[in-house]
PDB file of N, CA and C in Angstrom:
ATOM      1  N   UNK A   1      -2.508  -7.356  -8.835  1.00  0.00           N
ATOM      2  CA  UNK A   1      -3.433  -7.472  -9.934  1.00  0.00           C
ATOM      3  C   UNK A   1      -3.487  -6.125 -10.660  1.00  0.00           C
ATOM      4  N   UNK A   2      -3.703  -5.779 -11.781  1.00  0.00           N
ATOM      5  CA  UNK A   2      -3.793  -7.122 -13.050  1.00  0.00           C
ATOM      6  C   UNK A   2      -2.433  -7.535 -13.220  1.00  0.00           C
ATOM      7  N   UNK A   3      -1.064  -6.789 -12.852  1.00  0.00           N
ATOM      8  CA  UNK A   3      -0.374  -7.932 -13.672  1.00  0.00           C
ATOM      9  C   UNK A   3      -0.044  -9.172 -13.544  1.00  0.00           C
ATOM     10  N   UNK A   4      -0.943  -9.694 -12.186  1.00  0.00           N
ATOM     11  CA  UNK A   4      -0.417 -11.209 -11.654  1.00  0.00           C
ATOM     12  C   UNK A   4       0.868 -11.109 -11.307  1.00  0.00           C
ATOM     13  N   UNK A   5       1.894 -10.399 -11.095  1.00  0.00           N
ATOM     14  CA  UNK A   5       2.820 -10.590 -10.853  1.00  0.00           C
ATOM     15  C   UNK A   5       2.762 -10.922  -8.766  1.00  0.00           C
ATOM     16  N   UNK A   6       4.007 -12.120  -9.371  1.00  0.00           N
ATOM     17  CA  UNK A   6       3.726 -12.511  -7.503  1.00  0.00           C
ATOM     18  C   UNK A   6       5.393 -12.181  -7.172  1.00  0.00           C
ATOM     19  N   UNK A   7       5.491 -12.123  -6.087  1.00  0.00           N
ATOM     20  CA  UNK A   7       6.955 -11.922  -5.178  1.00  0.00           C
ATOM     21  C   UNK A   7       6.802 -12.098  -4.034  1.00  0.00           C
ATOM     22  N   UNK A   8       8.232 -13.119  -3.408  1.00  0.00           N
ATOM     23  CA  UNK A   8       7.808 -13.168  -2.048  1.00  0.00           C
ATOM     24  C   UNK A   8       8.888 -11.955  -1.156  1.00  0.00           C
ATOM     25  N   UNK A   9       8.191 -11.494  -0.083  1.00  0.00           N
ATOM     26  CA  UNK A   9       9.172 -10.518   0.647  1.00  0.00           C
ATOM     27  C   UNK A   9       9.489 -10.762   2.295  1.00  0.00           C
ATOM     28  N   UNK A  10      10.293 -10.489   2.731  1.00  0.00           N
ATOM     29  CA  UNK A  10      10.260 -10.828   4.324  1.00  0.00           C
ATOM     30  C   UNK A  10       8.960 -10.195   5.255  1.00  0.00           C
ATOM     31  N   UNK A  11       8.414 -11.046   6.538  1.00  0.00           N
ATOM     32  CA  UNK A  11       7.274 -10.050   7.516  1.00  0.00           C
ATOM     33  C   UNK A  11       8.066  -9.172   7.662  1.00  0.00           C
ATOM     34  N   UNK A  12       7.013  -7.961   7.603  1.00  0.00           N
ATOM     35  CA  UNK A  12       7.670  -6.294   7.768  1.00  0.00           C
ATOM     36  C   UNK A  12       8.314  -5.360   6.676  1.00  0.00           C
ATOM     37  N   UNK A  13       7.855  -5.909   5.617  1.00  0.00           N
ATOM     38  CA  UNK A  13       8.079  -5.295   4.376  1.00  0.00           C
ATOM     39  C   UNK A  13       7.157  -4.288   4.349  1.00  0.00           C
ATOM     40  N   UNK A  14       7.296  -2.827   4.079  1.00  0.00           N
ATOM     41  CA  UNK A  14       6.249  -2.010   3.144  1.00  0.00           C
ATOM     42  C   UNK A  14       5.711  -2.354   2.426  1.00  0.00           C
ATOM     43  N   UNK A  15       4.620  -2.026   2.207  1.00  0.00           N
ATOM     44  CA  UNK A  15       3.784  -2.973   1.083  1.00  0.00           C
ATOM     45  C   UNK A  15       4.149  -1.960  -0.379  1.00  0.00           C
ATOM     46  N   UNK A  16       4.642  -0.770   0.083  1.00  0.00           N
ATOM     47  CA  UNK A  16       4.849   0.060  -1.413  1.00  0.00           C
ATOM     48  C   UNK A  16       6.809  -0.172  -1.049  1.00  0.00           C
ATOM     49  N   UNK A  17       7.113  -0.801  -0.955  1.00  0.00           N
ATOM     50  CA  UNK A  17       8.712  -1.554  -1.105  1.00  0.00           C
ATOM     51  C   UNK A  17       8.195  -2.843  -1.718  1.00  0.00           C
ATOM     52  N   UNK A  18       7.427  -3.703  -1.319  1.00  0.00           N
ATOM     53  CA  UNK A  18       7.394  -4.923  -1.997  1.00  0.00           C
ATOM     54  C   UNK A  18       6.792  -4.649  -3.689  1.00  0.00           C
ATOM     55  N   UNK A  19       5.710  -3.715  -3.540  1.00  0.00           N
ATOM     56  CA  UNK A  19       5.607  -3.278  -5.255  1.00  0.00           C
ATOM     57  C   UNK A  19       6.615  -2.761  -6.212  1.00  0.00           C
ATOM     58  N   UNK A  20       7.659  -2.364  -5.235  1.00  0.00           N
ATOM     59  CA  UNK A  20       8.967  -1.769  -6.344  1.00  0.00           C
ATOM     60  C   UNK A  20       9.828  -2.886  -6.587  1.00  0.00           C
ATOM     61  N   UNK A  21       9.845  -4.051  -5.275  1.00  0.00           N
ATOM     62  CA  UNK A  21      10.538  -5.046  -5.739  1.00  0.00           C
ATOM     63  C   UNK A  21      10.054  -5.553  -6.995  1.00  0.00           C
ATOM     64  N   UNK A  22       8.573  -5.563  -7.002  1.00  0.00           N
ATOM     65  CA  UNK A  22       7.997  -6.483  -8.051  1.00  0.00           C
ATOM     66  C   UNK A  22       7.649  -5.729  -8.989  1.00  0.00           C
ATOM     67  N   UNK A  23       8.433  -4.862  -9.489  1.00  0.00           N
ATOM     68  CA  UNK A  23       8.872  -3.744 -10.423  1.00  0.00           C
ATOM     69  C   UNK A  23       7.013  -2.985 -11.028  1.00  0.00           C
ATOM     70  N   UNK A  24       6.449  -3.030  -9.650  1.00  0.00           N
ATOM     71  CA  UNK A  24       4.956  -2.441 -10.006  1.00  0.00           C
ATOM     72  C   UNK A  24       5.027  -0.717  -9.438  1.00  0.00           C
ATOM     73  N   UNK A  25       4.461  -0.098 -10.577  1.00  0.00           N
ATOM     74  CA  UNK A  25       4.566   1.465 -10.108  1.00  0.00           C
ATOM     75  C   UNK A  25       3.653   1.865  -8.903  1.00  0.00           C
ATOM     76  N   UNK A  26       3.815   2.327  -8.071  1.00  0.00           N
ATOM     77  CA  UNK A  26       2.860   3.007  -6.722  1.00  0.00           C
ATOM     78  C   UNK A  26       2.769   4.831  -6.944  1.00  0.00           C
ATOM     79  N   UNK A  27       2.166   5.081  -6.826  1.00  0.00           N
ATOM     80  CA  UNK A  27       2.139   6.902  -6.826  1.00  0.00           C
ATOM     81  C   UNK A  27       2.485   6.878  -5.479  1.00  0.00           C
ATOM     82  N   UNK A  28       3.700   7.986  -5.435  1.00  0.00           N
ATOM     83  CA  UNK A  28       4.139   8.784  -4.349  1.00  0.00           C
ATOM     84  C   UNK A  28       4.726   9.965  -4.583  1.00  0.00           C
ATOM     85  N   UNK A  29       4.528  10.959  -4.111  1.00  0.00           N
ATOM     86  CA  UNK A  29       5.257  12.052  -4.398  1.00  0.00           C
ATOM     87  C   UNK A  29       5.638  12.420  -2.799  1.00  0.00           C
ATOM     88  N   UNK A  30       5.735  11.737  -1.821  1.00  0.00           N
ATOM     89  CA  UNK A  30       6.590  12.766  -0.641  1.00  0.00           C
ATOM     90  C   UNK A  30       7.791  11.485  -0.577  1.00  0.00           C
ATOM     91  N   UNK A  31       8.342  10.590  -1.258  1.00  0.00           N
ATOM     92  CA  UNK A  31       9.534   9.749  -1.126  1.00  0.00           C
ATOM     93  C   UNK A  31       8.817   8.339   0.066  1.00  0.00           C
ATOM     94  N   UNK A  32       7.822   8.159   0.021  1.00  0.00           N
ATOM     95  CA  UNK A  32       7.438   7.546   1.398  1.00  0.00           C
ATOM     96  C   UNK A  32       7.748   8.268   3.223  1.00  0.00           C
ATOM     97  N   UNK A  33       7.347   8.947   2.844  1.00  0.00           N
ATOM     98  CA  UNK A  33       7.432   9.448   4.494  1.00  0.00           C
ATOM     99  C   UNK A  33       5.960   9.507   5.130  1.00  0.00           C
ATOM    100  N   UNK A  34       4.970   9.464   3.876  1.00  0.00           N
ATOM    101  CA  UNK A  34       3.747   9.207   5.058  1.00  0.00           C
ATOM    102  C   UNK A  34       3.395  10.414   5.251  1.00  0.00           C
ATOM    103  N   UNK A  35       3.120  11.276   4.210  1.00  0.00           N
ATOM    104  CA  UNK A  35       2.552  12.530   4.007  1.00  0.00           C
ATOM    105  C   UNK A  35       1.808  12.986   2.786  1.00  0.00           C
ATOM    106  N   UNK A  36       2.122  12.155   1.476  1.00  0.00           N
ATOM    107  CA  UNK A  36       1.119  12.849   0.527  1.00  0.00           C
ATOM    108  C   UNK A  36      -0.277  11.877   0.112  1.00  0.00           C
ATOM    109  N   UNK A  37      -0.304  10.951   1.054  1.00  0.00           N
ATOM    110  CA  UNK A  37      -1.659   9.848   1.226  1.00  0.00           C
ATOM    111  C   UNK A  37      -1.574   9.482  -0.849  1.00  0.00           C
ATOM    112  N   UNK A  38      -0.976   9.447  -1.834  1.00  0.00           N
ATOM    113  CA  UNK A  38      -1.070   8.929  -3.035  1.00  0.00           C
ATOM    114  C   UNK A  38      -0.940   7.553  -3.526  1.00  0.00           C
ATOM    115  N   UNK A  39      -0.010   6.912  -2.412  1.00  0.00           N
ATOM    116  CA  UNK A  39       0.078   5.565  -2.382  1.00  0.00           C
ATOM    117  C   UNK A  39      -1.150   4.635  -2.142  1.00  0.00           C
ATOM    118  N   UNK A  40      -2.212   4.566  -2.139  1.00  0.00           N
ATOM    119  CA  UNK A  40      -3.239   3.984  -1.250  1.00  0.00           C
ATOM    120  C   UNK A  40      -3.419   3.273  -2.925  1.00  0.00           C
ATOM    121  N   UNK A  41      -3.335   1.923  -2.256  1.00  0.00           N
ATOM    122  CA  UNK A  41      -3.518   0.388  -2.839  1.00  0.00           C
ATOM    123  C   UNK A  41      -5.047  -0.275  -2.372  1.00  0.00           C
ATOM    124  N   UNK A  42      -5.375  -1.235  -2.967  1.00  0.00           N
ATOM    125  CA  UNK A  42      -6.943  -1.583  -2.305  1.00  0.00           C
ATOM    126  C   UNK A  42      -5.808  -3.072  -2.168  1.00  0.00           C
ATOM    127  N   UNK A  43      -6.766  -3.827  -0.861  1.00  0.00           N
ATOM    128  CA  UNK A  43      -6.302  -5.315  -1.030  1.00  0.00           C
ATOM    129  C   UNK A  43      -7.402  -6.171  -1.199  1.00  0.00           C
ATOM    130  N   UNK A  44      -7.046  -6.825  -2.666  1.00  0.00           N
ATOM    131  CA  UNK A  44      -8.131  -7.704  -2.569  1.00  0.00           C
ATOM    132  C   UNK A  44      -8.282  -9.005  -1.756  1.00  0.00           C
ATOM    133  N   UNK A  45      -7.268  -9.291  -1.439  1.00  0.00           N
ATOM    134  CA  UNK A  45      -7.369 -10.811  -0.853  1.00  0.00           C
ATOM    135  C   UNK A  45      -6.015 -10.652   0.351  1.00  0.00           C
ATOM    136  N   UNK A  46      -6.475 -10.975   1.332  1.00  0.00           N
ATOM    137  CA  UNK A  46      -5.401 -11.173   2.927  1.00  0.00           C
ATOM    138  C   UNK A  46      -6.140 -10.152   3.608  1.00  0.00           C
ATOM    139  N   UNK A  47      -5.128 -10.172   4.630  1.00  0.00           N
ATOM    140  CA  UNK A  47      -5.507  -8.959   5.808  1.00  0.00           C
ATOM    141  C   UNK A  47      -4.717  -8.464   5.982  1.00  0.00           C
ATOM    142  N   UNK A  48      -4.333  -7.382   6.720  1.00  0.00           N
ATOM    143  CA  UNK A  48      -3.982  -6.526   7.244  1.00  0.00           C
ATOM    144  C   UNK A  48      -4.126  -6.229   8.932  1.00  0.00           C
ATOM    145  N   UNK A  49      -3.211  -5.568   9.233  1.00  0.00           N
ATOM    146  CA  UNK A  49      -3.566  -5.214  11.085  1.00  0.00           C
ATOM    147  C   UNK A  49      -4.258  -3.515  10.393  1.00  0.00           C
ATOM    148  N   UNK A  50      -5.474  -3.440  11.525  1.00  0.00           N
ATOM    149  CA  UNK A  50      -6.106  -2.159  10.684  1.00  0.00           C
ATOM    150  C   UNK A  50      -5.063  -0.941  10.953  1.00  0.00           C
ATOM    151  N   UNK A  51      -5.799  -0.141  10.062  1.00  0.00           N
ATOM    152  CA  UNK A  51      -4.524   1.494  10.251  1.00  0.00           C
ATOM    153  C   UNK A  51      -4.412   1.848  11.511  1.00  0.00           C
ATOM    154  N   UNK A  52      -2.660   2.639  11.576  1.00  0.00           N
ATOM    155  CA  UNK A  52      -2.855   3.404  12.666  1.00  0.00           C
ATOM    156  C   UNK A  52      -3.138   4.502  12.314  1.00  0.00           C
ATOM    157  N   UNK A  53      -3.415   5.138  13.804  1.00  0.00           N
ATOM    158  CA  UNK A  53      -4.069   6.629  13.769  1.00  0.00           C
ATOM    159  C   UNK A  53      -3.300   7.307  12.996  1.00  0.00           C
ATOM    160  N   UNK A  54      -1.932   7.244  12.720  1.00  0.00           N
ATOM    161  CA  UNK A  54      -1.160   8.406  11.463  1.00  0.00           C
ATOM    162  C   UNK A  54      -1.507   7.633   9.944  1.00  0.00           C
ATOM    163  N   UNK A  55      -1.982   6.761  10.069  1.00  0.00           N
ATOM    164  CA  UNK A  55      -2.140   6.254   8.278  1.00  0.00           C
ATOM    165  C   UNK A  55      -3.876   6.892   7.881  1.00  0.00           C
ATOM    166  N   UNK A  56      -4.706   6.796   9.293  1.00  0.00           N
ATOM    167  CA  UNK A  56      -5.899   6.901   9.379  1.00  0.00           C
ATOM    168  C   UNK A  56      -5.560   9.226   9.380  1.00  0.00           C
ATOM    169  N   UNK A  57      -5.221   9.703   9.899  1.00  0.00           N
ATOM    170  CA  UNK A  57      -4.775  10.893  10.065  1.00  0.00           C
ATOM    171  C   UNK A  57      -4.591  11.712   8.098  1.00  0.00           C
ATOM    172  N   UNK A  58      -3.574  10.867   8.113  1.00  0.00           N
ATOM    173  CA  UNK A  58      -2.922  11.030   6.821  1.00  0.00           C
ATOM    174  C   UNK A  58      -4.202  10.749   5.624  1.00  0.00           C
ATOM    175  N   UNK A  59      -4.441   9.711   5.795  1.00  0.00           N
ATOM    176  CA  UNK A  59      -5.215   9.390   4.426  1.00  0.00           C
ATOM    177  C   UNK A  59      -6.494  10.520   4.366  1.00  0.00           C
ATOM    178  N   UNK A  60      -7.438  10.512   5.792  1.00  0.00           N
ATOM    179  CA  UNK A  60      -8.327  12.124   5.771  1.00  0.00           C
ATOM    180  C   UNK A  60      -7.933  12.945   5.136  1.00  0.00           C
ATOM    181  N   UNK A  61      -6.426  13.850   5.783  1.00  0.00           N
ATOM    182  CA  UNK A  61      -5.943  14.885   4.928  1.00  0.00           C
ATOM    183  C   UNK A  61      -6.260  14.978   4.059  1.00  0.00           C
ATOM    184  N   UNK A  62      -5.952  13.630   3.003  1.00  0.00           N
ATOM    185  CA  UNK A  62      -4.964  13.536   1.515  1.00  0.00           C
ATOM    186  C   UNK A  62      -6.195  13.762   0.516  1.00  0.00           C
ATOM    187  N   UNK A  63      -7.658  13.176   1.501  1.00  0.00           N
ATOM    188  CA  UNK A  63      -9.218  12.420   0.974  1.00  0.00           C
ATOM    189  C   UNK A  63      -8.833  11.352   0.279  1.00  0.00           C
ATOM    190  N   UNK A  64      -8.010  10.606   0.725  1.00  0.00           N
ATOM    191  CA  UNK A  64      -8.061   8.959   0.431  1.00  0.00           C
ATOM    192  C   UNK A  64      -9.477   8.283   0.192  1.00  0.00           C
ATOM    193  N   UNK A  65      -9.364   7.535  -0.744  1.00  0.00           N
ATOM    194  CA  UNK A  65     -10.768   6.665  -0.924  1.00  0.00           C
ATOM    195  C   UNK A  65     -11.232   6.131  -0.017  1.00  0.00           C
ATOM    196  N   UNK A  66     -12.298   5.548   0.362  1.00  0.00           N
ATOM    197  CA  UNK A  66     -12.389   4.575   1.502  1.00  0.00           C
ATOM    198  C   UNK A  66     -11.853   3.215   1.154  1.00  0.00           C
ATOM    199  N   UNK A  67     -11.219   2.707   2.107  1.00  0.00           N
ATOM    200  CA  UNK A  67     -10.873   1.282   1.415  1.00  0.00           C
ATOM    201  C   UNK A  67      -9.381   0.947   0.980  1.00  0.00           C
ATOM    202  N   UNK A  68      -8.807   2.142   0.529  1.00  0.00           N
ATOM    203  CA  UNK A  68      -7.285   1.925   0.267  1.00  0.00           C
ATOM    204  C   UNK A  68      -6.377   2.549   1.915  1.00  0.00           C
ATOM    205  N   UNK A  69      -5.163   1.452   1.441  1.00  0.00           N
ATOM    206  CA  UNK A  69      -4.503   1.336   2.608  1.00  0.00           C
ATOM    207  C   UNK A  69      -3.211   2.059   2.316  1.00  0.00           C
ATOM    208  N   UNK A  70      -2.617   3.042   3.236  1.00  0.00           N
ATOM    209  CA  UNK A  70      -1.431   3.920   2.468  1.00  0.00           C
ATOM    210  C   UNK A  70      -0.121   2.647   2.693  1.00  0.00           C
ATOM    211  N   UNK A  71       0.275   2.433   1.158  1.00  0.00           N
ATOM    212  CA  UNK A  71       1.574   1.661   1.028  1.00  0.00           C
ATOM    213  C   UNK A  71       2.358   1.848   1.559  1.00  0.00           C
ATOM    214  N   UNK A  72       2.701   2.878   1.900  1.00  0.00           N
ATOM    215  CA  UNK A  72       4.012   3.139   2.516  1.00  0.00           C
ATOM    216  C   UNK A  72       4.197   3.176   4.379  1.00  0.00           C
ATOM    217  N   UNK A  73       2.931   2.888   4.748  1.00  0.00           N
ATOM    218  CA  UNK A  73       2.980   2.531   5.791  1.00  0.00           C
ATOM    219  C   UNK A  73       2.355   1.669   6.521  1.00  0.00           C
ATOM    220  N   UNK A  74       1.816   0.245   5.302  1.00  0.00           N
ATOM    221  CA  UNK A  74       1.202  -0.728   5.407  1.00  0.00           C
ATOM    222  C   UNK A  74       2.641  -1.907   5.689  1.00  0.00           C
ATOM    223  N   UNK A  75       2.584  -2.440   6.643  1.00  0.00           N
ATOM    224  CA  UNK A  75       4.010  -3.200   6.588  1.00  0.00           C
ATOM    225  C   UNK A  75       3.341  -4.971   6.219  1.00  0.00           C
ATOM    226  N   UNK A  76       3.333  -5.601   5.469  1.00  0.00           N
ATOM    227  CA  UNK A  76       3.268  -7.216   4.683  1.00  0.00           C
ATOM    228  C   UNK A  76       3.182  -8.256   6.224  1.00  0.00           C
ATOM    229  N   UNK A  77       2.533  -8.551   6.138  1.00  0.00           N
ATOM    230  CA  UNK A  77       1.979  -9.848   7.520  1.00  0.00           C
ATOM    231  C   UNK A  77       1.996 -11.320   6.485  1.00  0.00           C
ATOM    232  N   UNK A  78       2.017 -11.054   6.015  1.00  0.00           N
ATOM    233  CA  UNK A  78       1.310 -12.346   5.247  1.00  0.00           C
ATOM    234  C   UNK A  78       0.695 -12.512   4.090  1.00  0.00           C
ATOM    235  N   UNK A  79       0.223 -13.218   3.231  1.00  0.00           N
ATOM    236  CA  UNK A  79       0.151 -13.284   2.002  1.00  0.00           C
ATOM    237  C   UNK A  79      -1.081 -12.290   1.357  1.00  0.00           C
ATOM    238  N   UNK A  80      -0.997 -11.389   0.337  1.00  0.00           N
ATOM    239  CA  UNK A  80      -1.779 -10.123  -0.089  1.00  0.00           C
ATOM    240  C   UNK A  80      -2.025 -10.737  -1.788  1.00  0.00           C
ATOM    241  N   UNK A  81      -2.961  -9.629  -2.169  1.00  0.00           N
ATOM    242  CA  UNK A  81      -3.471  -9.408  -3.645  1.00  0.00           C
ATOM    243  C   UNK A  81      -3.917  -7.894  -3.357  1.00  0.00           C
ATOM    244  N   UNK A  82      -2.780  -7.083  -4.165  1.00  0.00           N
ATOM    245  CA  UNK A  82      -3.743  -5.746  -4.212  1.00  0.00           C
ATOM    246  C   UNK A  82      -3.902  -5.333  -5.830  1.00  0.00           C
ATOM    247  N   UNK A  83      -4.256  -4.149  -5.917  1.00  0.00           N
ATOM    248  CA  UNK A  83      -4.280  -3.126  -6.937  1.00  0.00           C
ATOM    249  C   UNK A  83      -4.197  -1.920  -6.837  1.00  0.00           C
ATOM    250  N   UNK A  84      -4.695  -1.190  -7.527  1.00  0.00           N
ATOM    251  CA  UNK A  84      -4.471   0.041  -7.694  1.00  0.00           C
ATOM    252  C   UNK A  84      -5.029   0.308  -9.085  1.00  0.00           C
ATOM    253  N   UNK A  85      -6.232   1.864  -8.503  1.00  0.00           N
ATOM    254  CA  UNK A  85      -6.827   2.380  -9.873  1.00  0.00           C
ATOM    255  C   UNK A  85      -5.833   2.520 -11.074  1.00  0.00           C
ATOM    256  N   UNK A  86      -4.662   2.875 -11.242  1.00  0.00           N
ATOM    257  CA  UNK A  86      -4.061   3.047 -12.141  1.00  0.00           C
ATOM    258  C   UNK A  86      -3.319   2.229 -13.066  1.00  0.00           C
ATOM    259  N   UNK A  87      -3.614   0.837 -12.718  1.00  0.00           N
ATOM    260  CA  UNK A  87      -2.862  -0.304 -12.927  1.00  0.00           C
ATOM    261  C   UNK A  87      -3.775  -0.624 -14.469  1.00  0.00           C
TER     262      UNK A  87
END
């Protein structure tokens, strides 16, 4: 959301890989390695398995919002709706 754009991806997708499939921009500046916490997406609709301690680690560092989940080390379970402030 907003662009409605939908795509389907295999279980175990990155959730900031499935936004590039679906040609949606994500902020990252460390390449995805799970260090500059910029990726953090909100989900509006599905679940998630909650963070691990390095996404939970990482996002402190970075002062992640509360509530956003770092893309790049959120892996796709099942069917999502996110965003992102910048969208």
């Amino acid at each position: 959301m907003p662009s409605d754009t939908e795509i389907a991806v295999p279980v175990g997708t990155t959730l900031l890989d499935a936004a590039a499939q679906a040609g949606v921009p994500v902020g990252s500046s460390c390449g995805a390695d799970g260090i500059c916490g910029k990726c953090g997406l909100r989900i509006l609709e599905g679940t998630l398995p909650a963070p691990s301690a390095r996404e939970d680690r990482v996002a402190q560092a970075n002062r992640v919002e509360t509530g956003l989940r770092l893309s790049c080390m959120v892996r796709v379970t099942g069917d999502l709706c996110v965003t992102a402030s910048y969208w």
